[in-house]
Protein backbone atom coordinates (compact mmCIF):
# COMPACT_ATOMS: atom_id res chain seq x y z
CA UNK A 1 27.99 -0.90 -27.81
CA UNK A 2 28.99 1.43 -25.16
CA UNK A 3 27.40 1.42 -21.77
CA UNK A 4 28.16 3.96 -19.16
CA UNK A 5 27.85 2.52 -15.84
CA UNK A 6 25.84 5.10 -13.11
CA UNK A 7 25.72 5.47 -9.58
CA UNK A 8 23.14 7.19 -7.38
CA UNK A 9 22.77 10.35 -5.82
CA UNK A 10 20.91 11.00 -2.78
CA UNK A 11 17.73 13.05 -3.76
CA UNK A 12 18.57 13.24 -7.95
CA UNK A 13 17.45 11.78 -10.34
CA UNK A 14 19.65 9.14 -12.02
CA UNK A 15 19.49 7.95 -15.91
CA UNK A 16 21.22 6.01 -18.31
CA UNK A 17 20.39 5.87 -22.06
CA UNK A 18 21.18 2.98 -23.75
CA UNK A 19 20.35 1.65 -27.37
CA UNK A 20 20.33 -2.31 -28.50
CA UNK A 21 22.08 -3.56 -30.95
CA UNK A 22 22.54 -7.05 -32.78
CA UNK A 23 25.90 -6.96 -29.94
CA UNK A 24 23.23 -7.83 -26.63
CA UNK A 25 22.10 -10.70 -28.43
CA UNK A 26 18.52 -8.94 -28.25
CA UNK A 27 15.27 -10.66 -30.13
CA UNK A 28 11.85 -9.51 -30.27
CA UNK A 29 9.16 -10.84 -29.25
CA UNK A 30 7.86 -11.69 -32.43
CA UNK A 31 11.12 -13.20 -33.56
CA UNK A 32 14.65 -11.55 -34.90
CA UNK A 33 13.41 -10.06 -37.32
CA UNK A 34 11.56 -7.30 -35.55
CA UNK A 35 14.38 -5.00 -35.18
CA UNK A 36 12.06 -1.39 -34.89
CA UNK A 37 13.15 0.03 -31.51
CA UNK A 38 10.31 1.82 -29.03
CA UNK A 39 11.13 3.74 -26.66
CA UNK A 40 10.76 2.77 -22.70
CA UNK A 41 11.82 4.39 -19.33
CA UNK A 42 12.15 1.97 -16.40
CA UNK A 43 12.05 3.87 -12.80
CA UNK A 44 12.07 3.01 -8.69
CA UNK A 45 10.36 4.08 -6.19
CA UNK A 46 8.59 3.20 -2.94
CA UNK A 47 5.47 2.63 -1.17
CA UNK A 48 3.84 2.22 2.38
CA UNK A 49 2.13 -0.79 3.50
CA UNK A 50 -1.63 1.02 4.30
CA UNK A 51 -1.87 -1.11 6.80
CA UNK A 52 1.05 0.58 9.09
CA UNK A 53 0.39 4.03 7.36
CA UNK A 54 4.12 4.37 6.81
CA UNK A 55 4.92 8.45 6.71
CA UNK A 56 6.95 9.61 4.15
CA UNK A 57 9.08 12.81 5.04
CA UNK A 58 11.51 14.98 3.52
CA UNK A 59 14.53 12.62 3.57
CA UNK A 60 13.42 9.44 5.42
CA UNK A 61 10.53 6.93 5.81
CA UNK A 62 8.97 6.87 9.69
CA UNK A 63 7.82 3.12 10.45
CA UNK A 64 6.12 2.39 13.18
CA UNK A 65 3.63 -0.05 14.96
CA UNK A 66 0.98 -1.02 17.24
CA UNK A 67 3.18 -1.38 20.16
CA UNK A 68 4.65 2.10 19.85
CA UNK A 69 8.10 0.69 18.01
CA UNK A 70 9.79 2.67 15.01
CA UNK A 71 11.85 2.88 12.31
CA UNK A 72 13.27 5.96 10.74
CA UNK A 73 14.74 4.92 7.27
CA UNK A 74 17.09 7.86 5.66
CA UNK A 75 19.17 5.75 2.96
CA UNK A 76 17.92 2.36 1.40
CA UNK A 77 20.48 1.29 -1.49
CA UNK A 78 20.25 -2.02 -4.28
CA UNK A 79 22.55 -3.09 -6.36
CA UNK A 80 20.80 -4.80 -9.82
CA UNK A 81 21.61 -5.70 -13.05
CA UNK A 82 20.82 -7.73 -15.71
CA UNK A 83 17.67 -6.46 -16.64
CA UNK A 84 15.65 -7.92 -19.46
CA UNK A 85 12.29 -8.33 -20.51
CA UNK A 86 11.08 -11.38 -21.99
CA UNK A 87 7.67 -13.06 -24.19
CA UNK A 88 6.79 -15.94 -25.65
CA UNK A 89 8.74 -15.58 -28.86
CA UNK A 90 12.20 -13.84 -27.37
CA UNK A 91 13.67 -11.41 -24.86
CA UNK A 92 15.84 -8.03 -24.95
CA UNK A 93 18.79 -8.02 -22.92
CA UNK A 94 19.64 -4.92 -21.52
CA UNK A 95 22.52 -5.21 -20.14
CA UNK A 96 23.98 -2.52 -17.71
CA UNK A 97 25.42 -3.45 -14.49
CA UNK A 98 25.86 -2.79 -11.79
CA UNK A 99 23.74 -0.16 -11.46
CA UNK A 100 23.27 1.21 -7.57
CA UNK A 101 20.09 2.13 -6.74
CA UNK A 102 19.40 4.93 -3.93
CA UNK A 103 15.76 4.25 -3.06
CA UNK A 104 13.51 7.78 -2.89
CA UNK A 105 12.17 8.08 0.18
CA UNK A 106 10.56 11.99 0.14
CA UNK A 107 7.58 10.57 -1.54
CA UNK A 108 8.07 12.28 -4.88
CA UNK A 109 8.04 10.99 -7.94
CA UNK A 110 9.92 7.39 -9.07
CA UNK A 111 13.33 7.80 -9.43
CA UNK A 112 14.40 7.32 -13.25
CA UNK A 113 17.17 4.16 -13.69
CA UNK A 114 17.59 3.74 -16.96
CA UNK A 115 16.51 5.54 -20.66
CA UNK A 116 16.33 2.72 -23.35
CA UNK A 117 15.14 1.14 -26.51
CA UNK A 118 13.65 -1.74 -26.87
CA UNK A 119 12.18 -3.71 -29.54
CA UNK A 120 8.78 -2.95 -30.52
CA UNK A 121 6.19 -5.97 -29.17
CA UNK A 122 4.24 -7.35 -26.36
CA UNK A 123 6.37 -8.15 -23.29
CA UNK A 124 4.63 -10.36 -20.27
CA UNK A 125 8.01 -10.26 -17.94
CA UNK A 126 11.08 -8.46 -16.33
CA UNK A 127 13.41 -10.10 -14.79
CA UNK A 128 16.65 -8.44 -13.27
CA UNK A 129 19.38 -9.66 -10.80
CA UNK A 130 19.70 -8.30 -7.36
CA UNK A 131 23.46 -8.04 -7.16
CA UNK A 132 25.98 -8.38 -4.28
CA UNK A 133 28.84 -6.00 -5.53
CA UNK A 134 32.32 -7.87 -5.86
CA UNK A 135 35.67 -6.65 -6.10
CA UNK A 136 36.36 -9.54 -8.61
CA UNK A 137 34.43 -7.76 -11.17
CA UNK A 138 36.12 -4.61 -12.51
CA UNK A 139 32.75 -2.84 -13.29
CA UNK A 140 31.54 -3.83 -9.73
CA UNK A 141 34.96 -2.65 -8.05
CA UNK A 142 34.16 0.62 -9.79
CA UNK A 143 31.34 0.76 -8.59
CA UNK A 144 32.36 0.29 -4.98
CA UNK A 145 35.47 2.68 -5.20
CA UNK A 146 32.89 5.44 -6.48
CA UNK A 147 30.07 5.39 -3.95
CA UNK A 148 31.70 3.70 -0.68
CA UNK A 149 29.34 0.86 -1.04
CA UNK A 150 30.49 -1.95 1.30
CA UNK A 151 31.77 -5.12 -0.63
CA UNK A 152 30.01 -8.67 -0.85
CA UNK A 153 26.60 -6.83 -0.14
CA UNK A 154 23.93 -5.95 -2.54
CA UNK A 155 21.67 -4.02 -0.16
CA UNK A 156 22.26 -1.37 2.31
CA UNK A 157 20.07 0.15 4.48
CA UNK A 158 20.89 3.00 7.02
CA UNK A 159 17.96 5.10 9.82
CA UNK A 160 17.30 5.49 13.37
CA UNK A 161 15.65 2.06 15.75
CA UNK A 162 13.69 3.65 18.41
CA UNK A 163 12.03 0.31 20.29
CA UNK A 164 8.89 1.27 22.50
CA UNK A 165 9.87 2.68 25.81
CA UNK A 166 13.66 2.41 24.54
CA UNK A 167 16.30 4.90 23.27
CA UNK A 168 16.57 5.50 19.85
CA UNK A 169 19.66 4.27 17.92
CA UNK A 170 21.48 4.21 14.85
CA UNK A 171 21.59 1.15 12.49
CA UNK A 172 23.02 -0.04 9.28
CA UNK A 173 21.61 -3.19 7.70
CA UNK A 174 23.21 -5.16 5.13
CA UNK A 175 21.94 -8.02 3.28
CA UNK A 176 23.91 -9.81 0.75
CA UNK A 177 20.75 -11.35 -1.20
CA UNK A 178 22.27 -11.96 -5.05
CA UNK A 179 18.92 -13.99 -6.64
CA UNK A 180 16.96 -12.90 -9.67
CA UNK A 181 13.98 -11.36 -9.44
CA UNK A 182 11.19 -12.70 -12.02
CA UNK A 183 8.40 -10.27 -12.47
CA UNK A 184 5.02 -11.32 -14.76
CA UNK A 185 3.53 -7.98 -16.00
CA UNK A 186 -0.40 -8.83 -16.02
CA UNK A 187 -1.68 -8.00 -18.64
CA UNK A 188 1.64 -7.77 -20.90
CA UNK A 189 2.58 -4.37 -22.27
CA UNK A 190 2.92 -3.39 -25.47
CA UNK A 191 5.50 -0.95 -26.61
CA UNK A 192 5.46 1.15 -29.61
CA UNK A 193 7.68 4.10 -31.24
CA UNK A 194 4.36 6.12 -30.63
CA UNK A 195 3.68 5.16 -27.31
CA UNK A 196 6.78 5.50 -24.79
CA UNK A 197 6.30 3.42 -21.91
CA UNK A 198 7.15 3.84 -18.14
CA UNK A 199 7.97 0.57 -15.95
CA UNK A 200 8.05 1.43 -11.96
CA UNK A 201 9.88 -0.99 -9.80
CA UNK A 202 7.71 -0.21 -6.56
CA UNK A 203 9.45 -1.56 -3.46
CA UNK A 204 7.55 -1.49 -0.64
CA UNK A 205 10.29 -1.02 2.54
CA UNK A 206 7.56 -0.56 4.74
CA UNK A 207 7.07 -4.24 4.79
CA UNK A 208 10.77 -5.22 5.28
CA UNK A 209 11.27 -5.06 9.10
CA UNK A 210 8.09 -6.31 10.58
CA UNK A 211 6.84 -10.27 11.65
CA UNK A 212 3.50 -11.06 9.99
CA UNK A 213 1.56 -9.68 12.38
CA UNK A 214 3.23 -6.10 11.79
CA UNK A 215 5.63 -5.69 14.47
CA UNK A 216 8.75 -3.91 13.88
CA UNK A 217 12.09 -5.63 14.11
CA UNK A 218 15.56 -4.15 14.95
CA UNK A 219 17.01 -4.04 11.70
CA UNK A 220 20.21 -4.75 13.00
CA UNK A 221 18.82 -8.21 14.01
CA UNK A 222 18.80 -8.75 10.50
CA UNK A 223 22.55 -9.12 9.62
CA UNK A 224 24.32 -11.82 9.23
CA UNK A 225 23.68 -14.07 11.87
CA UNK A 226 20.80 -11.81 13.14
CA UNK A 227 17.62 -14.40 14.46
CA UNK A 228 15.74 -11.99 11.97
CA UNK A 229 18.22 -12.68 8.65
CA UNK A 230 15.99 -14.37 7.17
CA UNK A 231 12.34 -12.38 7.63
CA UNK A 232 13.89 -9.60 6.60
CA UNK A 233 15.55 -11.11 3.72
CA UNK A 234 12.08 -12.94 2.21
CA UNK A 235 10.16 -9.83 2.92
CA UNK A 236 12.50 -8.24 0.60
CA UNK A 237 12.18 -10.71 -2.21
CA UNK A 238 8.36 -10.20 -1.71
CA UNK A 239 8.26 -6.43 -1.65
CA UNK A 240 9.44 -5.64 -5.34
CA UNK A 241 6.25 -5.34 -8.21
CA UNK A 242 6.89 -3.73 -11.41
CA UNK A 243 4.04 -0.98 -12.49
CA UNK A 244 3.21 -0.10 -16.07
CA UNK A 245 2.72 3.74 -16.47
CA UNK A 246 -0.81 3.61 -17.96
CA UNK A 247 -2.09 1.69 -14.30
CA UNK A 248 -5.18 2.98 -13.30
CA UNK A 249 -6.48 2.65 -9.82
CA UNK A 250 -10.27 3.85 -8.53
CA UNK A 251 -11.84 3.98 -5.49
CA UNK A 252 -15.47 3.63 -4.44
CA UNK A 253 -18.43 1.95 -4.23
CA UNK A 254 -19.39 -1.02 -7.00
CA UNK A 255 -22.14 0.61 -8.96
CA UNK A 256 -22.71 -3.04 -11.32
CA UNK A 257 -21.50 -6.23 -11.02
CA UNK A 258 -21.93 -8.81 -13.42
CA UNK A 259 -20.13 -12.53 -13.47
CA UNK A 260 -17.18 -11.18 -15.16
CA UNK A 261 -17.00 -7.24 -14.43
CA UNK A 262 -17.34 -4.24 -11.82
CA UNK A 263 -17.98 -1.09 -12.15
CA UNK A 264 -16.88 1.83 -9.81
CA UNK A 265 -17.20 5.35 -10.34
CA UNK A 266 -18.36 4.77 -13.85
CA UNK A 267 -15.35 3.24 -15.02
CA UNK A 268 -15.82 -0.84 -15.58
CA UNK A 269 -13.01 -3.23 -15.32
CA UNK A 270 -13.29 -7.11 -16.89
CA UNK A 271 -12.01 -9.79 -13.97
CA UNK A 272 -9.98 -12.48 -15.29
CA UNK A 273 -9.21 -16.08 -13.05
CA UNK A 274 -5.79 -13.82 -12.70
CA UNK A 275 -7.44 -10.78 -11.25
CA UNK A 276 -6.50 -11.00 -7.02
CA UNK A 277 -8.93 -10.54 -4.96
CA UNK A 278 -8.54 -9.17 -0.79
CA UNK A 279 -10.84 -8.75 1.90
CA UNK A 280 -10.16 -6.24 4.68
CA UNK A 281 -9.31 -6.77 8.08
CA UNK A 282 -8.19 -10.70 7.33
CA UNK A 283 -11.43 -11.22 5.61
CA UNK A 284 -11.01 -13.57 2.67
CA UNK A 285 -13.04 -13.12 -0.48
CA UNK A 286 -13.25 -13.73 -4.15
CA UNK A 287 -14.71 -11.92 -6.80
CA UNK A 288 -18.59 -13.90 -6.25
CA UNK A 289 -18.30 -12.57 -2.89
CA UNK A 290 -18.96 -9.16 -3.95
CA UNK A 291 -21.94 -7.33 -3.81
CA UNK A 292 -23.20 -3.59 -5.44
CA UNK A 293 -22.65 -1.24 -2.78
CA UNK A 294 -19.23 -2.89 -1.71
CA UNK A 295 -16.43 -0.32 -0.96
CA UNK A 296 -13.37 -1.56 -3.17
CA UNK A 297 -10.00 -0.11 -4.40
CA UNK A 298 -9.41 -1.66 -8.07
CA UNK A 299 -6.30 -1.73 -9.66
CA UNK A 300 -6.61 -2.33 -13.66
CA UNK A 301 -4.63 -1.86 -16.86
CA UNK A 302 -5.67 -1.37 -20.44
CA UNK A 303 -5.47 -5.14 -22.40
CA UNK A 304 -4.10 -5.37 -26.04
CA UNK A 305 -7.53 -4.81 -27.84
CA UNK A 306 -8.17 -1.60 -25.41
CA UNK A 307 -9.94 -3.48 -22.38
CA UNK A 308 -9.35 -2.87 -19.02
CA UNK A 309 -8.74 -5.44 -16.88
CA UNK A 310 -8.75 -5.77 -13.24
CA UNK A 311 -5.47 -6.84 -11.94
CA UNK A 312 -6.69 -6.30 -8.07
CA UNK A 313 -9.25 -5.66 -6.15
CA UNK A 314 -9.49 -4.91 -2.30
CA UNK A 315 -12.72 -4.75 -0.45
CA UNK A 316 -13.22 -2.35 2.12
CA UNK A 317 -14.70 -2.28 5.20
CA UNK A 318 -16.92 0.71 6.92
CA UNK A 319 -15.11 1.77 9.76
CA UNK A 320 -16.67 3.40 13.20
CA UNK A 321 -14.33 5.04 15.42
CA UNK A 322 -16.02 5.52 18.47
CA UNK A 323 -14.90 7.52 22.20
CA UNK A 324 -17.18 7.51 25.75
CA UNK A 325 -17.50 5.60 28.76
CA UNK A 326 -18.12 2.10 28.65
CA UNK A 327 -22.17 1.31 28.87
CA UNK A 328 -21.94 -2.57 29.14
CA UNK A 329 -19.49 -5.10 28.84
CA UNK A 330 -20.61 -8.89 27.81
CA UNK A 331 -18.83 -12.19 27.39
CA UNK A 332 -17.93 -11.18 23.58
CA UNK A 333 -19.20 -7.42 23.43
CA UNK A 334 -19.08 -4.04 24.47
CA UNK A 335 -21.23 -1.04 24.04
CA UNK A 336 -19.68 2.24 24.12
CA UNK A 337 -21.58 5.71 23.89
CA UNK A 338 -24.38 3.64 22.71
CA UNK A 339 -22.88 1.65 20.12
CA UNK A 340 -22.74 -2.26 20.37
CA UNK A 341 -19.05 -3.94 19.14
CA UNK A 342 -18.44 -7.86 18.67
CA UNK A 343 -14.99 -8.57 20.62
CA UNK A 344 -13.32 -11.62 18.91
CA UNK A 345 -9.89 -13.42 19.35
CA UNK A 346 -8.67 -10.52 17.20
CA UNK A 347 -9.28 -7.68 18.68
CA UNK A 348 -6.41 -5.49 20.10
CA UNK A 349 -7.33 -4.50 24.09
CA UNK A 350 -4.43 -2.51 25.69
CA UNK A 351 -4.15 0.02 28.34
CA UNK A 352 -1.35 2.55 29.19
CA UNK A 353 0.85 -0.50 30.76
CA UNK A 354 0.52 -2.71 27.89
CA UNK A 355 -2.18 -5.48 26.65
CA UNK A 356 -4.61 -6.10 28.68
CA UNK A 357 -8.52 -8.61 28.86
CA UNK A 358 -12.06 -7.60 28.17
CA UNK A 359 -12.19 -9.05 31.69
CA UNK A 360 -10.20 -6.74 32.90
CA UNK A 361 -12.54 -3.53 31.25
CA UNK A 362 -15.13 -2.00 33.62
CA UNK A 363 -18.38 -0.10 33.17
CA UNK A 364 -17.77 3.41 33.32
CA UNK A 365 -14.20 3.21 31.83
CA UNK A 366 -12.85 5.59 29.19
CA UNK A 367 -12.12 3.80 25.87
CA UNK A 368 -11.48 4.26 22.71
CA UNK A 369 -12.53 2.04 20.01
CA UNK A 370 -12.34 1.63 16.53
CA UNK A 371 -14.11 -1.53 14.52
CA UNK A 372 -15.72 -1.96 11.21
CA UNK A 373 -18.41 -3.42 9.85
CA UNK A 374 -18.39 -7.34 8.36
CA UNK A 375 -20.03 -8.95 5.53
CA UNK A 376 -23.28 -9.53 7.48
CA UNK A 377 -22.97 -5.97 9.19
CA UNK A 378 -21.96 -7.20 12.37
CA UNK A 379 -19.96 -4.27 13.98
CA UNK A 380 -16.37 -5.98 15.20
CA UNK A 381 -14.07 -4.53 17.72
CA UNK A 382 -10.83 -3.99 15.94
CA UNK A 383 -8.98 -2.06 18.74
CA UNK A 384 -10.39 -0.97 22.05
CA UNK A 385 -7.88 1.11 23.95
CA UNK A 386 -8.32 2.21 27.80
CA UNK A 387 -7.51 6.19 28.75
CA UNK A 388 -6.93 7.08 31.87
CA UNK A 389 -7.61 11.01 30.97
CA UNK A 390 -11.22 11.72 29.70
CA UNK A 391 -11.83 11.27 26.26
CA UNK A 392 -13.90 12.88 24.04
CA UNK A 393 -17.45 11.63 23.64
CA UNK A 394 -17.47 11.38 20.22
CA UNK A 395 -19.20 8.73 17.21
CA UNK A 396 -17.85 8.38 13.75
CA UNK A 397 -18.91 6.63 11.16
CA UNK A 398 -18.75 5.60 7.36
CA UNK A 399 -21.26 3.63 4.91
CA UNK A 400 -24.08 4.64 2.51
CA UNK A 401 -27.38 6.67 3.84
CA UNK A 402 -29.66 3.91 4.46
CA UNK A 403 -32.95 6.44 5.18
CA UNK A 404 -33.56 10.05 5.62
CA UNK A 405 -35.96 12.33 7.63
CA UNK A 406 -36.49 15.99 7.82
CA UNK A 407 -34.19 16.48 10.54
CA UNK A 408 -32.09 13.22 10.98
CA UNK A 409 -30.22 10.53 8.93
CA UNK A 410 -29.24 6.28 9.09
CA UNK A 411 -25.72 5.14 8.49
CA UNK A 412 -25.04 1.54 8.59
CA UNK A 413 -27.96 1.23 11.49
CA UNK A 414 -26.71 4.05 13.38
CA UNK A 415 -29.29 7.34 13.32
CA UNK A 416 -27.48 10.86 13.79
CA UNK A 417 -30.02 13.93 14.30
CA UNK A 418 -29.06 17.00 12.68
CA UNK A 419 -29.51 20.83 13.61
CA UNK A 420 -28.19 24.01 12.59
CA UNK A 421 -25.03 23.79 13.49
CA UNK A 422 -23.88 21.07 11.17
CA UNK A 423 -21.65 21.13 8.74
CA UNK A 424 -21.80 19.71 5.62
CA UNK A 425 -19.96 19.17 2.53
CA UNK A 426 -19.50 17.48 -0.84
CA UNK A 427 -16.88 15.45 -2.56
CA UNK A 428 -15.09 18.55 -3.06
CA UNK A 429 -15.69 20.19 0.67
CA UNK A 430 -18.20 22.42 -0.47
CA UNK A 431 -20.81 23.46 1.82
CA UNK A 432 -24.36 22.14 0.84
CA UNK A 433 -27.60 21.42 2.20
CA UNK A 434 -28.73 18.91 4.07
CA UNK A 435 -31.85 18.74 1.50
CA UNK A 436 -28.95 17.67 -1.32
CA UNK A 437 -28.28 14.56 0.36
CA UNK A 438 -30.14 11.15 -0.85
CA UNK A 439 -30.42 7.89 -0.05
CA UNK A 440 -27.21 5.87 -1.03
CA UNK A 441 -25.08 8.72 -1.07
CA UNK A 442 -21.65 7.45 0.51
CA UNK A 443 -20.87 9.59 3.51
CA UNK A 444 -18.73 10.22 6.88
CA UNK A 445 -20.38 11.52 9.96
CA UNK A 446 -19.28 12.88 12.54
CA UNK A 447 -21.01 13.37 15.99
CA UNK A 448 -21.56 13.10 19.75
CA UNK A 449 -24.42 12.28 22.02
CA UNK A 450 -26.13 14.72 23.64
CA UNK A 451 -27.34 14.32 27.50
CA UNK A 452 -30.49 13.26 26.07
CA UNK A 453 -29.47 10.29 24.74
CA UNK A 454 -29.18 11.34 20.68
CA UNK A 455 -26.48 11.53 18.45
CA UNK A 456 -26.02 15.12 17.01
CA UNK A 457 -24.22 15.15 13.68
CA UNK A 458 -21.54 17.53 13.92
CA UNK A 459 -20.04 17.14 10.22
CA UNK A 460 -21.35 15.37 7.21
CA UNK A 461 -18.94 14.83 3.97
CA UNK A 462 -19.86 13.12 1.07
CA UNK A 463 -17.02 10.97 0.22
CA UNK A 464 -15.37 10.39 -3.82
């Protein structure tokens, strides 16, 4: 069998087409005797961490953090090979290396690797080899003399370091990782001649250059020798899933629960002991935890016999985001504009100079603070952040329409009075009435309190 060996371009799409043959040594996965060949597309491409929020531009990734670090990424490289997919009853080699793979980073769509066949099946696994390119190999010293890839490395990464308060400079990171990468695909796929598949290896690079408690790193600090080499280097082994095409992900509130399903938006998933299960804001959970009305993102994929099957789900918090002098300050708690935050060991306090104490907050300060509600509804400080310019005096706020009056409406305890002037919208930012709204609708308001004490609702939008 003939296979053409590719290298990347920045900003094209790159593809290979291979076909197996009894020469790979390839088996089905219901023995070697299935020899019908489906076809499958296997892709890259990348993803921010939504807890950093990472920006994807035109030809680079912007990092950053809460300390006012960042990263600029415009070229993130791997070397792989050895791919194959694997079952119970056999594996298909596919075997095309080295294949150099130039990350997309303009948030478009996943960069196509490879075009292939495979055996027709049900495959539970990919496994591939991420591949430090050596001159020993003649395909590898190709590869190098092709693309300028620096020997003895199988990942290269090249942006801008601008630390907080610092200069910006120019890096290049280079990591010689060479381990296989084992990937379980839950639930397995099945591939068919009538049903072309689509595998996305999404790396997440957002996550490669920051501690656990998401600070940014030099990347440089990273290199050999670097007192970061190895961070970065586990991060990296930890940042590479494989998605099947036919993934579906919803948002929104669970609408029924039962001891083995949800149901959100009017699409229910089953929940298996291998469905994962995340709270927000460090709040651990499992799946008895959850309640009707909960905010969650689920992740699901269609089983063998048609079901679909959660593979994650990620609770939500309501969030408040709130602006105004401070009211009152307590041993654990503030009130701000009227509203009354927890402060815990958590919470983020800084000023203009840096971190800073609830100690050292005063009544009549500007702040800004944003928290969210718990599972008991406490309102927690997540950041509070002292201005030294006025800020706005202004109350947002997210949850489900606990009671309505003719002029006035309850969100997650917190009453907003509307007038004329308000403006508000459906799912679709539509104007409607405020008669259209009900009780349980899922909205954000927005608002500020007037010099009579009462919070005017400025915008309401029903959310998806």
């Amino acid at each position: 069998m003939t296979i053409t060996r590719t290298t990347s371009f920045i900003g094209l799409v790159l593809a290979l087409a291979l076909v197996l043959s009894g020469c790979d040594s390839t088996v089905g996965p219901n023995g070697p005797s299935d020899q019908d060949a489906a076809p499958l597309t296997l892709a890259f491409q990348t993803t921010g961490s939504t807890s950093s929020g990472a920006n994807l531009t035109a030809q680079s990734s912007v990092l950053d953090d809460n300390s006012g670090n960042s990263i600029t990424l415009t070229r993130v490289e791997i070397a792989i090979s050895e791919i194959e997919f694997e079952s119970a009853n056999g594996r298909a080699d596919i075997e095309d290396g080295p294949i150099l793979v130039d990350l997309p980073l303009d948030g478009g769509p996943p960069r196509t690797i490879i075009e292939a066949s495979i055996p027709e099946g049900v495959w539970d696994e990919i496994e591939f080899e991420v591949d430090k390119l050596e001159r020993d190999d003649p395909a590898e010293a190709a590869l190098l003399d092709e693309t300028g890839f620096p020997e003895g490395f199988s990942i290269r990464v090249e942006g801008v370091w601008t630390p907080a308060n610092g200069p910006e400079r120019n890096f290049t990171f280079l990591s010689d990782l060479d381990e296989e990468q084992e990937i379980e695909l839950e639930p397995p796929i099945e591939v068919t001649a009538e049903s072309p598949k689509t595998i996305n290896f999404v790396v997440d690079v957002d996550s490669w250059f920051r501690q656990s408690d998401g600070t940014l790193v030099n990347p440089e600090e990273g290199n050999e020798g670097g007192r970061f080499e190895d961070l970065i280097e586990d991060n990296i082994e930890r940042s590479i899933e494989a998605e099947d095409d036919d993934d579906i992900e919803v948002e929104g509130r669970i609408t029924n629960l039962t001891g083995s399903s949800l149901t959100v938006r009017g699409t229910t998933f089953e929940v298996t002991n291998r469905t994962k299960v995340e709270g927000d804001h460090g709040i651990t959970l499992t799946f008895s935890d959850l309640r009707v009305g909960d905010k969650v993102e689920v992740e699901g994929r269609e089983d063998l016999d048609g079901t679909l099957v959660a593979t994650e789900i990620e609770w939500e918090a309501d969030e408040v985001e709130v602006e105004g002098l401070v009211d009152a300050i307590g041993s654990n708690e503030i009130t701000v504009n009227g509203i009354t935050f927890l402060v815990t060991p958590r919470t983020e306090i800084e000023d203009d100079d840096g971190d800073i104490s609830l100690s050292d907050l005063r009544v009549g300060d500007n702040v800004e603070v944003e928290g969210f509600f718990d599972r008991d509804g406490v309102l927690i400080a997540d950041e509070i952040e002292r201005e030294d310019d006025d800020v706005d005096n202004e109350v947002e706020v997210e949850g489900l329409i606990e009671s309505l009056t003719d002029n006035s409406l309850t969100v997650n305890g917190i009453t907003f009075f509307v007038t004329g002037q308000t403006e508000i919208e459906d799912e679709n930012e539509r104007p409607i009435a405020f008669a259209d709204l009900q009780e349980g609708d899922d909205v954000e308001v927005e608002g500020f309190r007037d010099t009579n004490g009462d919070l005017i609702a400025e915008e309401i939008e029903l959310e998806e």
